[in-house]
Protein backbone atom coordinates (compact mmCIF):
# COMPACT_ATOMS: atom_id res chain seq x y z
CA UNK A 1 -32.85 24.86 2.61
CA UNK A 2 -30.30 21.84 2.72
CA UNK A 3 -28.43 21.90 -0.72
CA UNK A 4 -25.77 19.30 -1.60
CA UNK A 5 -22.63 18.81 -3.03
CA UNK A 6 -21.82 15.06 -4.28
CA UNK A 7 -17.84 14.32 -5.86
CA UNK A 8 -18.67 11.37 -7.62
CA UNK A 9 -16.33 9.27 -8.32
CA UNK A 10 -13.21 10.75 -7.11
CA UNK A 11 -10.76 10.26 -9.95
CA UNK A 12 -6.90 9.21 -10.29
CA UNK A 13 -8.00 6.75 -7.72
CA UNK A 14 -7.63 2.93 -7.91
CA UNK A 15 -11.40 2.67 -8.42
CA UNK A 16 -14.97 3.89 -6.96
CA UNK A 17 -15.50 6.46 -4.50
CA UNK A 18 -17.55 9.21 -3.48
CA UNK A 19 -17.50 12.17 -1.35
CA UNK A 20 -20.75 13.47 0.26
CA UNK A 21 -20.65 17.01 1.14
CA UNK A 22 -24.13 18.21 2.84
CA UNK A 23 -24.20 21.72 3.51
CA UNK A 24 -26.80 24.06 5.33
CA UNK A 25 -26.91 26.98 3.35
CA UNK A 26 -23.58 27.86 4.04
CA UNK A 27 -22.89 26.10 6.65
CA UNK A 28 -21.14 22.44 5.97
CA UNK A 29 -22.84 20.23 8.18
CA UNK A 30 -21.32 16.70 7.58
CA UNK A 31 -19.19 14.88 4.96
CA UNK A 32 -18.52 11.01 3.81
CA UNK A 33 -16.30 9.40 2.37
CA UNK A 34 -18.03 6.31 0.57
CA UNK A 35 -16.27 3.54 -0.97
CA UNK A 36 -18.76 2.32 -3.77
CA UNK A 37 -17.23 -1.17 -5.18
CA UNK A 38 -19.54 -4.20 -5.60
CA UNK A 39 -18.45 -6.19 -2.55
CA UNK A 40 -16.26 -9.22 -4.08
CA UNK A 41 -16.71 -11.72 -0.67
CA UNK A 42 -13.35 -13.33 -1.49
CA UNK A 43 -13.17 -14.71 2.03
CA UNK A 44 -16.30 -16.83 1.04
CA UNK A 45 -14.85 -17.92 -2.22
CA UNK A 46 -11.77 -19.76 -0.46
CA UNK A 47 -13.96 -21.69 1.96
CA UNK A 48 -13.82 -25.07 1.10
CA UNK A 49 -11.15 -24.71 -1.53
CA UNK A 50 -7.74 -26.60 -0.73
CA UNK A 51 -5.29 -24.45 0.92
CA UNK A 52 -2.80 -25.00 -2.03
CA UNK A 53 -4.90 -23.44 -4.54
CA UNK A 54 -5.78 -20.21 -2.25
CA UNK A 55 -2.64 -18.00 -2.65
CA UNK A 56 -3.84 -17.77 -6.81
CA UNK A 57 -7.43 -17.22 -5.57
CA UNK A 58 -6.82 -14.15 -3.53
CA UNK A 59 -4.21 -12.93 -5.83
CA UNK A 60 -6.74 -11.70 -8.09
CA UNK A 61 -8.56 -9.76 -5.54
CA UNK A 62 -6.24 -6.36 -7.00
CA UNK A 63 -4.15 -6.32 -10.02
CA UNK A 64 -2.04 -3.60 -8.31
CA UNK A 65 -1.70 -5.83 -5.17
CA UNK A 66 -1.40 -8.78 -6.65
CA UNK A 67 2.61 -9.50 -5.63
CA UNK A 68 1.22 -8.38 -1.66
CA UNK A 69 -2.19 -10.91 -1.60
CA UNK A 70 -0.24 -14.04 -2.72
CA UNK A 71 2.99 -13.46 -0.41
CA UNK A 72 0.19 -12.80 2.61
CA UNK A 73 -1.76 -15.92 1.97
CA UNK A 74 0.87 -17.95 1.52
CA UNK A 75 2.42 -16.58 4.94
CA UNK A 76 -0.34 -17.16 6.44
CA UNK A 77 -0.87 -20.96 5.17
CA UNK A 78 2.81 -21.39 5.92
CA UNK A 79 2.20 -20.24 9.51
CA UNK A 80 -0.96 -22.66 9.79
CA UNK A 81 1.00 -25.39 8.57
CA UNK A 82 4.22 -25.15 10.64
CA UNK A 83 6.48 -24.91 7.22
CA UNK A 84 9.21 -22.96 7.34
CA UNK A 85 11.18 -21.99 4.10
CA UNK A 86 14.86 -21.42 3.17
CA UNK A 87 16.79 -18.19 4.01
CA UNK A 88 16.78 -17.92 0.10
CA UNK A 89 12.96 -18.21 -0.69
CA UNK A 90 12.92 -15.71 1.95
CA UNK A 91 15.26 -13.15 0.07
CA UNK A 92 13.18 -14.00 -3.25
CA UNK A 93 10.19 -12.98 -1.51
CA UNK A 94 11.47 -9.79 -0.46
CA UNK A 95 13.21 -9.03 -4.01
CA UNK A 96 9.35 -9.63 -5.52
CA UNK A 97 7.60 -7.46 -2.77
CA UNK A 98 10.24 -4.62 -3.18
CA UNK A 99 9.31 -4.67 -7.09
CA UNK A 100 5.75 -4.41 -6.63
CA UNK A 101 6.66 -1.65 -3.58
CA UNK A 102 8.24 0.18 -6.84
CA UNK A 103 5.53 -0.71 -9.09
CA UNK A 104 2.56 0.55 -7.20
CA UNK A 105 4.61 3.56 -5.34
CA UNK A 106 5.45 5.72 -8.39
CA UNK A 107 2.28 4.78 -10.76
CA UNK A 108 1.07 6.92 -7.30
CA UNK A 109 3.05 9.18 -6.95
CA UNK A 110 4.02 10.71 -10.50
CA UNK A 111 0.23 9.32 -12.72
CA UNK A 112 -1.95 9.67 -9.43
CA UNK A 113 -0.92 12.51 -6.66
CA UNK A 114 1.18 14.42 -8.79
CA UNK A 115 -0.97 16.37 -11.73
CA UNK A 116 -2.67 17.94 -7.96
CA UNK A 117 0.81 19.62 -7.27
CA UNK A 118 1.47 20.98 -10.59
CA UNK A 119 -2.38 22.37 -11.06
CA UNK A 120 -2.61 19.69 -13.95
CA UNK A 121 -5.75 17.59 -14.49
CA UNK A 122 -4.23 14.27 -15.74
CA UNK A 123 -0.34 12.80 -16.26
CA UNK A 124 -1.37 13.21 -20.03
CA UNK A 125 -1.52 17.03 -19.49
CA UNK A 126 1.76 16.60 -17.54
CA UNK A 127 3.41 14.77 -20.19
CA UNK A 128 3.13 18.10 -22.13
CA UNK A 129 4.92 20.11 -20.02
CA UNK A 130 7.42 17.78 -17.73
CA UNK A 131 7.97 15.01 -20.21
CA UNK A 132 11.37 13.91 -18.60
CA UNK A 133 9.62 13.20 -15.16
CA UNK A 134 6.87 11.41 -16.63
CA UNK A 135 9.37 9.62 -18.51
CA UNK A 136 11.63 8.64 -15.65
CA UNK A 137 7.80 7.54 -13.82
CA UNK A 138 7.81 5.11 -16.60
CA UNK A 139 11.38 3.96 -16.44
CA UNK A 140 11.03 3.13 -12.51
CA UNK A 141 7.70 1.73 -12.62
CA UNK A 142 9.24 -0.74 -15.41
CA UNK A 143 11.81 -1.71 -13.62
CA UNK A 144 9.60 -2.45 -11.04
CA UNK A 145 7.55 -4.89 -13.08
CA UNK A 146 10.62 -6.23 -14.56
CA UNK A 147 11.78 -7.48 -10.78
CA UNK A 148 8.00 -8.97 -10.50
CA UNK A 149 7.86 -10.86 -13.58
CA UNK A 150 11.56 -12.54 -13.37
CA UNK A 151 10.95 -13.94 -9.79
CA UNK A 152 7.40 -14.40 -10.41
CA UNK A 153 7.06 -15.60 -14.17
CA UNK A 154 4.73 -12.76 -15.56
CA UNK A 155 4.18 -9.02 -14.03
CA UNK A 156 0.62 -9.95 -12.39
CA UNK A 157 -1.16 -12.63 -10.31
CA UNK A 158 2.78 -14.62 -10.39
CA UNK A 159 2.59 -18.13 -10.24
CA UNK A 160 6.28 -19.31 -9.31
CA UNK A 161 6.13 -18.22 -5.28
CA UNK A 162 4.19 -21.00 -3.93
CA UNK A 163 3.41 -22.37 -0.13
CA UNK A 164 6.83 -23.66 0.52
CA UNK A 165 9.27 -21.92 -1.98
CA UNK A 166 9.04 -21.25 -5.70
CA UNK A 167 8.32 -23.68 -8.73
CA UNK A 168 11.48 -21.84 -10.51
CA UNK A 169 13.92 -19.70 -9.70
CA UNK A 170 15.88 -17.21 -12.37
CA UNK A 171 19.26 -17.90 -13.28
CA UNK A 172 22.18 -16.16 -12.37
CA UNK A 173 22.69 -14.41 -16.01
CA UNK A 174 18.91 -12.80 -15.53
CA UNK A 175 20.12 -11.88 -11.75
CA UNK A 176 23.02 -9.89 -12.99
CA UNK A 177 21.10 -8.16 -15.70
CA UNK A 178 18.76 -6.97 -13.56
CA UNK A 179 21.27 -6.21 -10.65
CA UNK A 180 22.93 -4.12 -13.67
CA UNK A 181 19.66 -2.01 -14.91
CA UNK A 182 19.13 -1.38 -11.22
CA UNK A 183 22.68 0.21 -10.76
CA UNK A 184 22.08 2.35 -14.01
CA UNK A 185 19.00 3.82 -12.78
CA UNK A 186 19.44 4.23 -9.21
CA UNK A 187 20.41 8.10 -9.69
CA UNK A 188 16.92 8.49 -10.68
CA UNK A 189 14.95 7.36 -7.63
CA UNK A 190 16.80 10.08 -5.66
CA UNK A 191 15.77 12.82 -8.34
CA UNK A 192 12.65 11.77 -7.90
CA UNK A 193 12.41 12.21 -4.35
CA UNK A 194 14.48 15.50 -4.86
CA UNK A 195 10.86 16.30 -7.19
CA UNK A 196 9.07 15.72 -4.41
CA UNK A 197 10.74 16.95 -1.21
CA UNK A 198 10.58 20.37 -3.78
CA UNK A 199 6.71 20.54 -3.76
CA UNK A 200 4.31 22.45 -1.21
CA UNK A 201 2.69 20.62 1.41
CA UNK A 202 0.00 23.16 2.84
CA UNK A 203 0.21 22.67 6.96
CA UNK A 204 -3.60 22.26 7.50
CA UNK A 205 -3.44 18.67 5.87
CA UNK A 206 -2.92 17.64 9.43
CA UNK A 207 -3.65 13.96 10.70
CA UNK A 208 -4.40 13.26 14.47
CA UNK A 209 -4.88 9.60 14.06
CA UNK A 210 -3.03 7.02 15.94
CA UNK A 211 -0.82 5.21 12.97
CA UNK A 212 0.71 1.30 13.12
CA UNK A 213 2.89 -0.81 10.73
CA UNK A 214 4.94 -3.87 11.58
CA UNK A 215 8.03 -4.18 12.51
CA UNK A 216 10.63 -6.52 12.50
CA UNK A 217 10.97 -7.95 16.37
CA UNK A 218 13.80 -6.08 18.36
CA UNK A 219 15.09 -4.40 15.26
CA UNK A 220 15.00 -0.64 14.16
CA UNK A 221 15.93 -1.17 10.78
CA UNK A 222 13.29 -0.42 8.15
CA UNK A 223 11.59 -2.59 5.56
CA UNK A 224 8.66 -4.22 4.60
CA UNK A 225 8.24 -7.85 6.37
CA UNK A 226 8.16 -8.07 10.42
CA UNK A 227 6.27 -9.76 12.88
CA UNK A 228 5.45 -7.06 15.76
CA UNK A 229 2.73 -4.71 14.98
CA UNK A 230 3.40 -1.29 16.31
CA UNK A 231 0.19 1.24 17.23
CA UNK A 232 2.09 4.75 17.63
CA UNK A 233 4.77 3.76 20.69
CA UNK A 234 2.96 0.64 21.70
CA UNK A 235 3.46 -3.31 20.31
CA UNK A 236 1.80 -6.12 19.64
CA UNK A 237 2.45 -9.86 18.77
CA UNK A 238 0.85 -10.41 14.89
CA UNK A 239 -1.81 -12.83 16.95
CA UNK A 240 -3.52 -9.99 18.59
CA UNK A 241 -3.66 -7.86 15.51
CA UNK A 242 -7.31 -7.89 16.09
CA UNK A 243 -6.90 -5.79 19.45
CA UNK A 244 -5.15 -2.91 16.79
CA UNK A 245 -7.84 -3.80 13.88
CA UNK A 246 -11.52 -4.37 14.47
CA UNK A 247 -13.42 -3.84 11.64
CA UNK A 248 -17.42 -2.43 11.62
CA UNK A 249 -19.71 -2.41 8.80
CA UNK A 250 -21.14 1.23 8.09
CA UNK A 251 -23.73 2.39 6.04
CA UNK A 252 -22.55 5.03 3.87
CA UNK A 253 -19.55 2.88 2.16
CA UNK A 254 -19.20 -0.63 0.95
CA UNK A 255 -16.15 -0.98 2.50
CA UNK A 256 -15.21 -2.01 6.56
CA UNK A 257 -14.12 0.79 8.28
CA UNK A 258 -11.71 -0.14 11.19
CA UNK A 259 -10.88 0.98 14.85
CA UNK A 260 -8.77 0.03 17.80
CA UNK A 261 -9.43 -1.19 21.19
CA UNK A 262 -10.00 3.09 22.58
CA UNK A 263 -12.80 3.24 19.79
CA UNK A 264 -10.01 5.62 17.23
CA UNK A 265 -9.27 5.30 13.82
CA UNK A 266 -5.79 4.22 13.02
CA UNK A 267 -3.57 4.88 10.11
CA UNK A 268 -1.34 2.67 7.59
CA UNK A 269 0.87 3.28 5.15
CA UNK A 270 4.05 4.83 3.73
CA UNK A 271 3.91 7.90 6.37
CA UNK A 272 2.98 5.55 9.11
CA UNK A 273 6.04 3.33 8.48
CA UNK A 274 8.37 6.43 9.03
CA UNK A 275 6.78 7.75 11.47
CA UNK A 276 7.21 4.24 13.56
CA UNK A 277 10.68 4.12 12.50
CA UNK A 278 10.99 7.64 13.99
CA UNK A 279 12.74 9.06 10.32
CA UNK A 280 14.82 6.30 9.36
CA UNK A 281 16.51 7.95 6.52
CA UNK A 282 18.51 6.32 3.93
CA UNK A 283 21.98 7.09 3.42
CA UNK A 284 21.53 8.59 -0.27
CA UNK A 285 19.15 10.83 1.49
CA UNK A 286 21.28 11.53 3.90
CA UNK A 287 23.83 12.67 1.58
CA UNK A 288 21.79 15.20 -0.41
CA UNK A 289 22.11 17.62 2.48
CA UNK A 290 19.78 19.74 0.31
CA UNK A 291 16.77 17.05 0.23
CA UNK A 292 13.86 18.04 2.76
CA UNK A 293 13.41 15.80 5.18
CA UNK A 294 10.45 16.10 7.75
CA UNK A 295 9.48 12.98 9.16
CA UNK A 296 7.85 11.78 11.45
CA UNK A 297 4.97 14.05 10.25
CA UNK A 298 1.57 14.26 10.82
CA UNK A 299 0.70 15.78 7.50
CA UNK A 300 -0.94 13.52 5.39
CA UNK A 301 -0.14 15.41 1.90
CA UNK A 302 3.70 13.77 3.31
CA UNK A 303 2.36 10.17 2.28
CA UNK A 304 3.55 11.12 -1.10
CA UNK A 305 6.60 12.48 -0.14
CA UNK A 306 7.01 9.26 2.07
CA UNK A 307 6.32 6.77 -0.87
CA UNK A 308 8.84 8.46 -2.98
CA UNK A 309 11.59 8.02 0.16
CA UNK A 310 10.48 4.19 0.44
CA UNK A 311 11.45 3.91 -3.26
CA UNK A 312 14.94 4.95 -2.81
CA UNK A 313 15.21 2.29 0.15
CA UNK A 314 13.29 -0.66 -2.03
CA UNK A 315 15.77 -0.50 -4.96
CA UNK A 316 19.01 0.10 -3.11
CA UNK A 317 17.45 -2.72 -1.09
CA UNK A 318 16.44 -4.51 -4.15
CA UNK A 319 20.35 -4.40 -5.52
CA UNK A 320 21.52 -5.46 -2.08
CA UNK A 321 19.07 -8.93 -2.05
CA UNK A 322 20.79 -10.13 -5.73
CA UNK A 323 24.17 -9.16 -4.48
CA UNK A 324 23.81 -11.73 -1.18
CA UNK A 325 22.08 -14.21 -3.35
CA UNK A 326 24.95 -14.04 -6.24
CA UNK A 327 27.43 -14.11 -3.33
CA UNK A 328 26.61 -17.27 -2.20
CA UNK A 329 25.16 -18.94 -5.71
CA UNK A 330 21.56 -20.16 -6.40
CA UNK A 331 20.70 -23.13 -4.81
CA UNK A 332 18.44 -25.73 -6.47
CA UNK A 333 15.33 -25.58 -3.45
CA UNK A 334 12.35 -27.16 -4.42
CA UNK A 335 8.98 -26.13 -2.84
CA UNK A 336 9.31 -28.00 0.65
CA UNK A 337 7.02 -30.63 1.50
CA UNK A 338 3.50 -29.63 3.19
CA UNK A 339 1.30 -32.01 4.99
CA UNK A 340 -2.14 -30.62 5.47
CA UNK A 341 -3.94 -30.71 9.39
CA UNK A 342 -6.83 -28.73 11.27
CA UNK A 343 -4.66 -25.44 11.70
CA UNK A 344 -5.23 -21.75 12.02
CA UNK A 345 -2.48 -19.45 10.79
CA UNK A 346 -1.90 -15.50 10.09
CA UNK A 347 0.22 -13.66 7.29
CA UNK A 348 0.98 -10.24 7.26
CA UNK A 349 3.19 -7.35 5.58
CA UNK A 350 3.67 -4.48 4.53
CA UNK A 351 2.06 -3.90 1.07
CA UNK A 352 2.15 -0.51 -0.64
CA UNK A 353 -0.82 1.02 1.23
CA UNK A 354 0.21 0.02 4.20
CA UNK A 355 -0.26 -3.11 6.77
CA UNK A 356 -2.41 -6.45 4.87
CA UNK A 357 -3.86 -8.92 6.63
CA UNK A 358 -4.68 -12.53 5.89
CA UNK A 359 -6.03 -15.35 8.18
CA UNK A 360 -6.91 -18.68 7.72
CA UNK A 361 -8.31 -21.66 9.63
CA UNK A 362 -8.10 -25.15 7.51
CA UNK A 363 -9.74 -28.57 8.50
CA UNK A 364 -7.82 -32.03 8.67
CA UNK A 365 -8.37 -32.57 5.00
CA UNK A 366 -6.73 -29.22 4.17
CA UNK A 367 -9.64 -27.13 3.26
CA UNK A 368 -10.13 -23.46 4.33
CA UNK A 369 -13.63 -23.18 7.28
CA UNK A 370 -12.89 -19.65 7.27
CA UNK A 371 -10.81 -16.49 6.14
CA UNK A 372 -10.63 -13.08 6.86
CA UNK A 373 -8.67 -10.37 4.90
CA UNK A 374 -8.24 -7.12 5.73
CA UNK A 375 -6.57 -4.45 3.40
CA UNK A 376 -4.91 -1.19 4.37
CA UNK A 377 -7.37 0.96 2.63
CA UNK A 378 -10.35 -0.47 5.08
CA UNK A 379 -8.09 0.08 7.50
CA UNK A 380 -7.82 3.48 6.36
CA UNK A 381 -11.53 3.89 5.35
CA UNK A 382 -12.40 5.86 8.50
CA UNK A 383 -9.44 7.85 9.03
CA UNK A 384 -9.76 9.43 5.44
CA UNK A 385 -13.33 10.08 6.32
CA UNK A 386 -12.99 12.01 9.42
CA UNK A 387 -10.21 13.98 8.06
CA UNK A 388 -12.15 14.87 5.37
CA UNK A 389 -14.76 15.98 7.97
CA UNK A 390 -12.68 18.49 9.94
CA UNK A 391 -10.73 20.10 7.10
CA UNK A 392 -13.70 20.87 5.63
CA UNK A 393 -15.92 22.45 8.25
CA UNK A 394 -11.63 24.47 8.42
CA UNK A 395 -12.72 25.34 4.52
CA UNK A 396 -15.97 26.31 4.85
CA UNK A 397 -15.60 28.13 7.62
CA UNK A 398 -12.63 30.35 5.39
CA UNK A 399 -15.41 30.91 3.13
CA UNK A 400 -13.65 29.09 0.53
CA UNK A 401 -15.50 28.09 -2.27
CA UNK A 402 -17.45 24.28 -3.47
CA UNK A 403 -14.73 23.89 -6.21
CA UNK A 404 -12.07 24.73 -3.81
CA UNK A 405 -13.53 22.23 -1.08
CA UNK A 406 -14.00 19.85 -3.39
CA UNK A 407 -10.28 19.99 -5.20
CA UNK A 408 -8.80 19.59 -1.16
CA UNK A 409 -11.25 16.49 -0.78
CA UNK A 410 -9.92 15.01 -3.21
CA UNK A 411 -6.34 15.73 -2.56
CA UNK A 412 -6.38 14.20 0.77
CA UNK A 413 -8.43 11.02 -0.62
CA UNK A 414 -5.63 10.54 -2.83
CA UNK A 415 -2.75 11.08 -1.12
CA UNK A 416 -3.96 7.86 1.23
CA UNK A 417 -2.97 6.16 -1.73
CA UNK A 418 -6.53 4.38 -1.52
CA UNK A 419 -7.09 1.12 -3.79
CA UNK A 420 -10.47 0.73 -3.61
CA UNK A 421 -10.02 -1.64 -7.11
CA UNK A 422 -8.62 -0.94 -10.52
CA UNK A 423 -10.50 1.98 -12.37
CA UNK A 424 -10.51 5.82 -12.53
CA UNK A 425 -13.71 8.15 -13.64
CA UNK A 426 -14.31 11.85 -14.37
CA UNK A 427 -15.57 13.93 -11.19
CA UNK A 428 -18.94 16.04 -11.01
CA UNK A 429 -20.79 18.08 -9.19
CA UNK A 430 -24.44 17.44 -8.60
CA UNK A 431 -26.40 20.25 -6.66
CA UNK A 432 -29.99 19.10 -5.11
């Protein structure tokens, strides 16, 4: 008799999922990974709204994201449109992607990924007993939101970064404060990676899966915004991004899942990003000759690690953007001047969870035909599941128990980082 095993939803996720385990007495016959959130058909909403008011449409899509949807859209716009901005909005819109980077990266990595490390069920139970970690989590996620709401008025779904520039731009005085706060508290990025290069990263976590980011064009420097997408050694212009990402509907999840042109799943995100930039290591980590270091890697479990390494490079990148902006003063820019046409344009970077997508195609009146947006996690959607489908026919086959399946599900489903939207539930087991 078939018996079965459901994990619904998986918890200390960004919202609802399941995993499907169906066994055969003993025997684990086949798992899934299923994304449950109502679909939201965003790309429908924008058609036939003015390309202007877009970028605050599809900002609300995530409250976690909400920094990475508006810079994509308007990139994307931008590109239909022929505009090209300043060298300074450009450095603004880095300084506001590298505080949502910090933002989204360690509510992750200390609320999310690591109570699974410490055997704890929840951050509140980890308060208890590490209260000075969980207190420097809240200090550098702050900070984080701090950069997001001075160069984007208000912490979520910012309003100053518009098509063109920014309606306002802080004053030197708020620059240097939070230059300042970021110098006091850089020490504690590093600890926290020291935290988690410390932890135990069991080697059967394995991932097989080709993995892509972008990068910038002829550069091996790391960082966030480029304009190549690289699939393991190969590259692509950002045009043919569909020949790395084509999407299929399934019928076990709500969500896309994604492929390449050879039929594979493909992988984005923190670990991805090193693993293109073959280890780029930053020089603080570099210093710590103590620090474990082991990228590239193909252990998923190191996504964590990897976040927590891309947060030492966001804020010592973060102090380095005010420093060139305070160097040369802050110029009065206004927004520049957009004239709409029939157009098609693409915007990408690279969000938390890994490469986003945007694409748009407006009329000669400036309203958006058509869209398409694709996030990392659907680009990640099949990966996840067919990793979860070979570890565990590896766990069942060790005789290892439901609970013990179950708890390495979920640990692989969260180290992707998914954000499937913005809520967490209690797991359970339901046998039939």
């Amino acid at each position: 008799m078939k018996k079965y095993v459901e994990i619904e939803p998986v918890a200390r996720v960004e919202g609802h999922g399941e995993i499907f385990l169906e066994f055969d007495g003993d025997n684990l016959k086949n798992v899934n990974f299923s994304i449950t959130e109502g679909p939201r058909f965003f790309e429908v909403l924008v058609r036939g709204k003015y390309f202007r008011h877009v970028p605050s449409i599809v900002t609300r899509i995530c409250a976690i994201c909400t920094v990475s949807h508006k810079l994509a859209s308007i990139k994307a716009i931008e590109s239909a449109l022929k505009v090209e901005v300043s060298e300074q909005t450009e450095l603004f819109r880095e300084l506001i992607h590298l505080g949502s980077i910090l933002e989204s990266h360690y509510l992750h990595t200390y609320f999310l990924a690591l109570p699974d490390f410490l055997g704890m069920p929840n951050a509140i139970a980890l308060y208890k007993d590490h209260p000075e970690e969980v207190n420097r989590a809240l200090k550098l996620k702050s900070l984080g939101n701090d950069i997001q709401e001075l160069i984007g008025g208000r912490p979520i779904h910012p309003e100053k970064p518009v098509i063109g520039g920014f309606t306002q731009l802080p004053s030197r005085r708020q620059l240097v404060e939070l230059r300042d706060h970021l110098k006091e508290n850089a020490h504690h990025t590093v600890e926290a990676y020291r935290l988690f290069a410390s932890l135990a990263y069991p080697d059967e976590m394995e991932m097989e899966a080709p993995y892509s980011a972008l990068v910038p064009s002829g550069s091996g420097e790391f960082g966030f915004m480029g304009d190549t997408i690289a699939l393991n050694e190969r590259r692509y212009p950002l045009e043919e991004y569909r020949k790395v990402i084509r999407e299929e509907i399934i019928p076990w999840s709500t969500a896309k899942i994604s492929r390449t042109e050879n039929d594979s799943g493909v992988m984005v995100g923190s670990l991805s990003r090193l693993n293109i930039m073959k280890g780029f290591r930053h020089p603080h980590v570099l210093e710590a000759k103590d620090i474990h270091f082991p990228f590239p890697s193909t252990n998923i479990l190191h996504n964590n690690l990897a976040q927590a390494f891309e947060c030492v490079y966001a804020w010592d990148r973060a102090i380095e953007i005010i420093d060139e902006i305070l160097s040369t003063g802050i110029k009065d820019e206004r927004p520049v001047k957009v004239e709409p046409g029939e157009s098609h344009g693409i915007g990408s970077l690279e969000v938390p969870r890994g490469t986003l997508y945007h694409e748009y195609w407006i009329d000669d009146e400036g309203k958006i035909t058509n869209a398409n947006i694709i996030t990392p996690t659907a680009i990640n959607n099949l990966v996840i599941d067919t990793d979860m489908k070979e570890l565990g026919r590896k766990l069942a086959d060790r005789g290892l128990s439901r609970e013990e399946i179950r708890s390495k599900m979920e640990l692989i489903a969260r180290a992707y980082d998914p954000c499937i939207s913005c809520a967490t539930h209690m797991v359970k087991i339901r046998e039939i």
